[in-house]
C-alpha atoms as a PDB file:
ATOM      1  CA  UNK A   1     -23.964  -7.319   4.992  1.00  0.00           C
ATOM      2  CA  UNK A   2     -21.015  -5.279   4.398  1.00  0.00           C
ATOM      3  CA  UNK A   3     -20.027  -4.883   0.917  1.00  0.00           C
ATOM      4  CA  UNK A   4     -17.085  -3.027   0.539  1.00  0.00           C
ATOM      5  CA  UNK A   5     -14.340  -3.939  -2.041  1.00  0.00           C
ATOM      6  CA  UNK A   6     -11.287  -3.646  -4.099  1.00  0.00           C
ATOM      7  CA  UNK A   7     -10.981  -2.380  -7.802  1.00  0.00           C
ATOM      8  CA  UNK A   8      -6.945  -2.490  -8.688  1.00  0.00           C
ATOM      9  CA  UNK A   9      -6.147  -0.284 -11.700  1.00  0.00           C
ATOM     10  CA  UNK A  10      -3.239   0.286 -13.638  1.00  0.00           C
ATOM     11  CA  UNK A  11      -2.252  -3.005 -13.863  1.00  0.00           C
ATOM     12  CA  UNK A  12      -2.403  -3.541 -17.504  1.00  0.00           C
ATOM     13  CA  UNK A  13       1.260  -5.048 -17.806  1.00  0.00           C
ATOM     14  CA  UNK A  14       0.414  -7.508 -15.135  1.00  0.00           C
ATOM     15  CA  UNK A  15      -3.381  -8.350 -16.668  1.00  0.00           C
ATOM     16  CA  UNK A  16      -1.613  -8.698 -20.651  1.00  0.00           C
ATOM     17  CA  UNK A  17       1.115 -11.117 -18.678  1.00  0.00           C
ATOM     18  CA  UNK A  18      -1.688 -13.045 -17.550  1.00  0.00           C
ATOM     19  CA  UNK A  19      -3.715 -13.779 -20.566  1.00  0.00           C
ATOM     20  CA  UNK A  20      -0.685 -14.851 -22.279  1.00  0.00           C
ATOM     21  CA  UNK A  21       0.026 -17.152 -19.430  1.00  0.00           C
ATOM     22  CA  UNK A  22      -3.707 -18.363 -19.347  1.00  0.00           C
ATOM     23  CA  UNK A  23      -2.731 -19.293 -22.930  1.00  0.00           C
ATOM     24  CA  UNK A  24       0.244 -21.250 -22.407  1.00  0.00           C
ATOM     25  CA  UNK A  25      -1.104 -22.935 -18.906  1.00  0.00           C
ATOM     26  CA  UNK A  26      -4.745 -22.715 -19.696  1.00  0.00           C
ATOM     27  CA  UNK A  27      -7.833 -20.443 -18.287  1.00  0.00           C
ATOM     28  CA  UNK A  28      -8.007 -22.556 -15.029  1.00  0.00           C
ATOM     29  CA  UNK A  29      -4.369 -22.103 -13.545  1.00  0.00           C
ATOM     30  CA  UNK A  30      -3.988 -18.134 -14.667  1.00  0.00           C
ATOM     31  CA  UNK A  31      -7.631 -17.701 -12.245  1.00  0.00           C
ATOM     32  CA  UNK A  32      -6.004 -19.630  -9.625  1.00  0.00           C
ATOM     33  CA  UNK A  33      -2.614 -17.736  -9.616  1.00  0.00           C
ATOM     34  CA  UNK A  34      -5.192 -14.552  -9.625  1.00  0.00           C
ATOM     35  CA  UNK A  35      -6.875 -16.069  -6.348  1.00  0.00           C
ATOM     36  CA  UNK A  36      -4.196 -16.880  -4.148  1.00  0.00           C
ATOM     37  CA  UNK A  37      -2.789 -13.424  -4.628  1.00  0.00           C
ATOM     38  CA  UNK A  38      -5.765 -11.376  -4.012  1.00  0.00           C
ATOM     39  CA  UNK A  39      -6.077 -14.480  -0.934  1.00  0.00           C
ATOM     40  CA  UNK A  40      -2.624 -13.315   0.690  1.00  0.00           C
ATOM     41  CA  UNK A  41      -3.563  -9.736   0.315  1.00  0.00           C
ATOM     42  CA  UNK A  42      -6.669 -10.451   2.221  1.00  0.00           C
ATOM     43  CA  UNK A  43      -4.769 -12.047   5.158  1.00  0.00           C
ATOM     44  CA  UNK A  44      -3.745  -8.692   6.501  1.00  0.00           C
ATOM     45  CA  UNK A  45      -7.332  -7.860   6.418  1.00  0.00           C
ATOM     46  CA  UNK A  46      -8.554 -10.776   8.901  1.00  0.00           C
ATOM     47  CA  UNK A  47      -5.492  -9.872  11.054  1.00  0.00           C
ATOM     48  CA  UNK A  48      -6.660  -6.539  11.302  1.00  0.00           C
ATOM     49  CA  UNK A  49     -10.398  -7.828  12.273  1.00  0.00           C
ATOM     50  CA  UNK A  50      -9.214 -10.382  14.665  1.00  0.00           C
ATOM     51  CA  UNK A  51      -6.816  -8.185  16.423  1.00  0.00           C
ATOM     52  CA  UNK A  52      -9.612  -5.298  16.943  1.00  0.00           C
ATOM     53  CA  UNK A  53     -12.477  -7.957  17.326  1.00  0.00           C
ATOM     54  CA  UNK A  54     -14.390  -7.130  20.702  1.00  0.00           C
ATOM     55  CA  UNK A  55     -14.680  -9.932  23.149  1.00  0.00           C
ATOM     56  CA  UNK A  56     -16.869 -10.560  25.860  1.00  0.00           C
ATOM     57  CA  UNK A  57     -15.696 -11.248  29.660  1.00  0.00           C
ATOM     58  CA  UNK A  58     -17.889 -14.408  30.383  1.00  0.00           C
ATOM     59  CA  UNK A  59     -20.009 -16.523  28.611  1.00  0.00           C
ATOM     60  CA  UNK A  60     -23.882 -16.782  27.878  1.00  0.00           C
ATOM     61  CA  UNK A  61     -26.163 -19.117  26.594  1.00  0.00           C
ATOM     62  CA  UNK A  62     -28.576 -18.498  23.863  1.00  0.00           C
ATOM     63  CA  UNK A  63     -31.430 -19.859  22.586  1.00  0.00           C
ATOM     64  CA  UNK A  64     -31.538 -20.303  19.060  1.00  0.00           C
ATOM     65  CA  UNK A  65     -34.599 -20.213  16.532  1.00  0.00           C
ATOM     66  CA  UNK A  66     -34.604 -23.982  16.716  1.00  0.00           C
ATOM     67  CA  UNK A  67     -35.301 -23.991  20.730  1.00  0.00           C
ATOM     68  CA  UNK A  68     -31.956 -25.145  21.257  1.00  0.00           C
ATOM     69  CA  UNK A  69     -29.479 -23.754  23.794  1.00  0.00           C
ATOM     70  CA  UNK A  70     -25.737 -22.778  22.830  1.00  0.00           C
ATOM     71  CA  UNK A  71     -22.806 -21.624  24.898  1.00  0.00           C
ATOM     72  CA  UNK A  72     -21.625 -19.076  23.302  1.00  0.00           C
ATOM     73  CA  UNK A  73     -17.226 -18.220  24.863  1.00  0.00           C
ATOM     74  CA  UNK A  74     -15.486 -15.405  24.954  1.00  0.00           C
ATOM     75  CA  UNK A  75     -13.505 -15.001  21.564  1.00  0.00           C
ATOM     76  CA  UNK A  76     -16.623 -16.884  19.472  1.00  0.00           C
ATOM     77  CA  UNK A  77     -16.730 -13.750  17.258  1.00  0.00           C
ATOM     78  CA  UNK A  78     -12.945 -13.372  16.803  1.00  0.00           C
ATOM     79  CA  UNK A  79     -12.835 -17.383  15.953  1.00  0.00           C
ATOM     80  CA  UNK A  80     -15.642 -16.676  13.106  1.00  0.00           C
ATOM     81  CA  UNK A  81     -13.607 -14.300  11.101  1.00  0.00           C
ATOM     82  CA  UNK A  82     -12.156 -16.200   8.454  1.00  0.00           C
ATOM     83  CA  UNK A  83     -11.348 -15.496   4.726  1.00  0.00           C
ATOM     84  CA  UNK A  84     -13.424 -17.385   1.962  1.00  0.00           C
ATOM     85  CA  UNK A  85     -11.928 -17.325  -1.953  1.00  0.00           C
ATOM     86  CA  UNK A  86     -13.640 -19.385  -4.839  1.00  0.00           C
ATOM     87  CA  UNK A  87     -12.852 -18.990  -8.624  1.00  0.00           C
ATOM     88  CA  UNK A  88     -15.015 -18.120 -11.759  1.00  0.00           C
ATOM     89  CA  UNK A  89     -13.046 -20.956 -13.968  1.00  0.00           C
ATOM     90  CA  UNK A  90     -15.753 -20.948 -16.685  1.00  0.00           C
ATOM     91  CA  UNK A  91     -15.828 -17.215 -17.168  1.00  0.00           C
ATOM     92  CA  UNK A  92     -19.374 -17.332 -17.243  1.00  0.00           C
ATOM     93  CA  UNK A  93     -21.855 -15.026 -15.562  1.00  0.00           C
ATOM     94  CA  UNK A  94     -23.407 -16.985 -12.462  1.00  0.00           C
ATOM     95  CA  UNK A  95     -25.363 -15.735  -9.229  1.00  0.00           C
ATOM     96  CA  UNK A  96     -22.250 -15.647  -7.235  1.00  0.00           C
ATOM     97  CA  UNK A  97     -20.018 -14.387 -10.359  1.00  0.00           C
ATOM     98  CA  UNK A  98     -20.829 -11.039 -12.097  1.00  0.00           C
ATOM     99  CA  UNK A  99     -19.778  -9.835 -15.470  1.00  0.00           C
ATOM    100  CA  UNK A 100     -16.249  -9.880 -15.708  1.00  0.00           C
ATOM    101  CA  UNK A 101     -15.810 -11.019 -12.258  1.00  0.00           C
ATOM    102  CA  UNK A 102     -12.515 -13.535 -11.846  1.00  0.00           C
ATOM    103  CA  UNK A 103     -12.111 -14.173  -8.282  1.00  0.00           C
ATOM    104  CA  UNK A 104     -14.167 -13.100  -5.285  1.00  0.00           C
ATOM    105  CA  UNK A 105     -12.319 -13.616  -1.663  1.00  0.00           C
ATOM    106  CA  UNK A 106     -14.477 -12.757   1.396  1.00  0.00           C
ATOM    107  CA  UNK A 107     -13.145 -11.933   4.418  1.00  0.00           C
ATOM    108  CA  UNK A 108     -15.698 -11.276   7.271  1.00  0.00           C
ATOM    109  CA  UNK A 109     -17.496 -12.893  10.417  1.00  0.00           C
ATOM    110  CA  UNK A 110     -19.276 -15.686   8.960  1.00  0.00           C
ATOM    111  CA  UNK A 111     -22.079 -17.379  10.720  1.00  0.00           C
ATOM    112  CA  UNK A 112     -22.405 -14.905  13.682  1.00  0.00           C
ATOM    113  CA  UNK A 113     -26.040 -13.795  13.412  1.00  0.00           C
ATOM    114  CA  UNK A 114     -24.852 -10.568  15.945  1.00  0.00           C
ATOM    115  CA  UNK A 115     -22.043  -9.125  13.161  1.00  0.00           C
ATOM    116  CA  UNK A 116     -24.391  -6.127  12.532  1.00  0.00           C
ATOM    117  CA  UNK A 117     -25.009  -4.901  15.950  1.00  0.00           C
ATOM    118  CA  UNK A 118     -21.660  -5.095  16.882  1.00  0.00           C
ATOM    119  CA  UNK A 119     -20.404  -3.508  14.047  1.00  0.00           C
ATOM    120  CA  UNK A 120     -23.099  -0.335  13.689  1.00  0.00           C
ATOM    121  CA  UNK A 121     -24.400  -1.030  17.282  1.00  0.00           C
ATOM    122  CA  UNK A 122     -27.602  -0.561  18.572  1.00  0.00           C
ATOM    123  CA  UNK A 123     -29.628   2.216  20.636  1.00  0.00           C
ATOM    124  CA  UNK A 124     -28.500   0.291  23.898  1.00  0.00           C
ATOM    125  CA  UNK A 125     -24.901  -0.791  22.323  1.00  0.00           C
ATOM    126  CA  UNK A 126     -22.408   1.587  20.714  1.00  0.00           C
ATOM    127  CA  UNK A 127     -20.863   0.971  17.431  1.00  0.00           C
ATOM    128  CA  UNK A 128     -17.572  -1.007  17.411  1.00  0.00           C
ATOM    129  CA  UNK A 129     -16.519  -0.744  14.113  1.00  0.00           C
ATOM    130  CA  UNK A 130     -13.790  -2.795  14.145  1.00  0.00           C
ATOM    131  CA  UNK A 131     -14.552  -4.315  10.293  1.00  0.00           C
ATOM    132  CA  UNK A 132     -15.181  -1.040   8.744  1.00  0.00           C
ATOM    133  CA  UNK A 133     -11.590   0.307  10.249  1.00  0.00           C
ATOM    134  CA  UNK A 134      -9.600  -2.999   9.267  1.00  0.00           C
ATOM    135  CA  UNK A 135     -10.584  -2.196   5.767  1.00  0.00           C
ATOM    136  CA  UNK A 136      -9.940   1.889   5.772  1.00  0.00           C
ATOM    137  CA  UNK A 137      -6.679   1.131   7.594  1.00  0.00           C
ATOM    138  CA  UNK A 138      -4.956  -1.761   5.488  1.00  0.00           C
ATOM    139  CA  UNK A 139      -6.406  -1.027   1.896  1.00  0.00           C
ATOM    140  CA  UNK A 140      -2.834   0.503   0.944  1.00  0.00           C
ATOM    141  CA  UNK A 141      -1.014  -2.803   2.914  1.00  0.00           C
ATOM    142  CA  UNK A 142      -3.143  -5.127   0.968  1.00  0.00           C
ATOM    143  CA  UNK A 143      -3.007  -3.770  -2.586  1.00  0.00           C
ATOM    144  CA  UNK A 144       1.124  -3.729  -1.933  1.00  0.00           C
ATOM    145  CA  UNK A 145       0.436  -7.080  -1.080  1.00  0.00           C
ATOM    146  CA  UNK A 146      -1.437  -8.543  -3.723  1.00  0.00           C
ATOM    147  CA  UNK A 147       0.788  -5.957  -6.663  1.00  0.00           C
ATOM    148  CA  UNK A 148       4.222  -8.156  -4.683  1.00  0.00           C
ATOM    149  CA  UNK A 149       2.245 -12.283  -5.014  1.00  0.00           C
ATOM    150  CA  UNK A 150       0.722 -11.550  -8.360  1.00  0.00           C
ATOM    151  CA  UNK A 151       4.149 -10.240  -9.741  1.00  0.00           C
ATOM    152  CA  UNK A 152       5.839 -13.065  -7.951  1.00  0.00           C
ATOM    153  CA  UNK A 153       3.215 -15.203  -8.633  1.00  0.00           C
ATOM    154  CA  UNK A 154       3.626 -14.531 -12.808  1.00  0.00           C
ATOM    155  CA  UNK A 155       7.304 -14.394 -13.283  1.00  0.00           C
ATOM    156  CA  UNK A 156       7.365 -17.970 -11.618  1.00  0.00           C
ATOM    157  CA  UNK A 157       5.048 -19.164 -14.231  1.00  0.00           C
ATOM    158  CA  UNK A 158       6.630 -17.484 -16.999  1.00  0.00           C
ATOM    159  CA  UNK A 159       9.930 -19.526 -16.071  1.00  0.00           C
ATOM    160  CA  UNK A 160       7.926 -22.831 -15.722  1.00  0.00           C
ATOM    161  CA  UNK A 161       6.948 -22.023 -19.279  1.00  0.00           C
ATOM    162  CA  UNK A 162      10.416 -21.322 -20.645  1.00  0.00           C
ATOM    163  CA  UNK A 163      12.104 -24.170 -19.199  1.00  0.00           C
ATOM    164  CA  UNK A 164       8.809 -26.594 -20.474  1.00  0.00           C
ATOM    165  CA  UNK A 165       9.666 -24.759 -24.033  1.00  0.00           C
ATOM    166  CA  UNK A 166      13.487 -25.085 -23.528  1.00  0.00           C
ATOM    167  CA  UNK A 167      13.163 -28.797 -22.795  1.00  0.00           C
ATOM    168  CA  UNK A 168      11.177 -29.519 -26.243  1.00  0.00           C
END
């Protein structure tokens, strides 16, 4: 699988915000405000896929390990790329979660057992490489993105915290 991602530095103001938040609203909302942003920065990466997806004239059908046989349409692989977020809310280190790891949002062709050749092609097949160029193309766009929700996403908090404050 592709493993390509995102390490956003220099956001110390925005990270010492947050733990003071976390301690006001608690550890489980400041991970979810950190998950929806980095979520709406990843849109603009399955728009990117989707739009350059490659998509077959006609359909076929396949036989699958199970004997089975599937139809697969035209636009199968561009319906597959979807965006998949889940939240360390313990903190704790876990399979899924590394050390230090928050949030991890996936965005990708999920259950398309082709994805590879497609993507690096074969020695029949070219390379299409339309994952690899979504993510060298909109890694600027999406780190704007994600800078703009968490910002947004932290000063709305803050007020929900001053007016719960003011009204004691």
């Amino acid at each position: 699988m592709l493993d390509a991602g995102i390490d956003i530095s220099g956001l110390k103001q925005m990270e010492q915000a947050l733990q003071d938040i976390s301690k006001e609203i608690g550890a489980k909302k400041a991970t979810g405000i950190m998950t929806s942003a980095i979520r709406d920065g990843a849109v603009k990466y399955q728009q990117g896929m989707q739009r350059n997806a490659p998509e077959s004239e006609l359909a076929r059908i396949v036989k699958t390990k199970s004997g089975q046989k599937v139809e697969i349409r035209p636009g199968f692989l561009k319906s597959r790329i979807k965006i998949r977020a889940s939240t360390n809310r313990t903190g704790a280190e876990t399979k899924r979660f590394g050390k230090g790891v928050v949030s991890l949002v996936k965005v990708g062709a999920f259950k398309v057992p082709y994805i590879v050749q497609v993507e690096y092609g074969t020695t029949r097949q070219k390379a299409q490489p339309f994952i690899r160029n979504s993510f060298k193309k909109r890694t600027n766009q999406v780190v704007v993105v994600i800078n703009h929700r968490l910002a947004k996403r932290i000063q709305m908090a803050q007020r929900r915290i001053a007016k719960k404050n003011k009204a004691k």
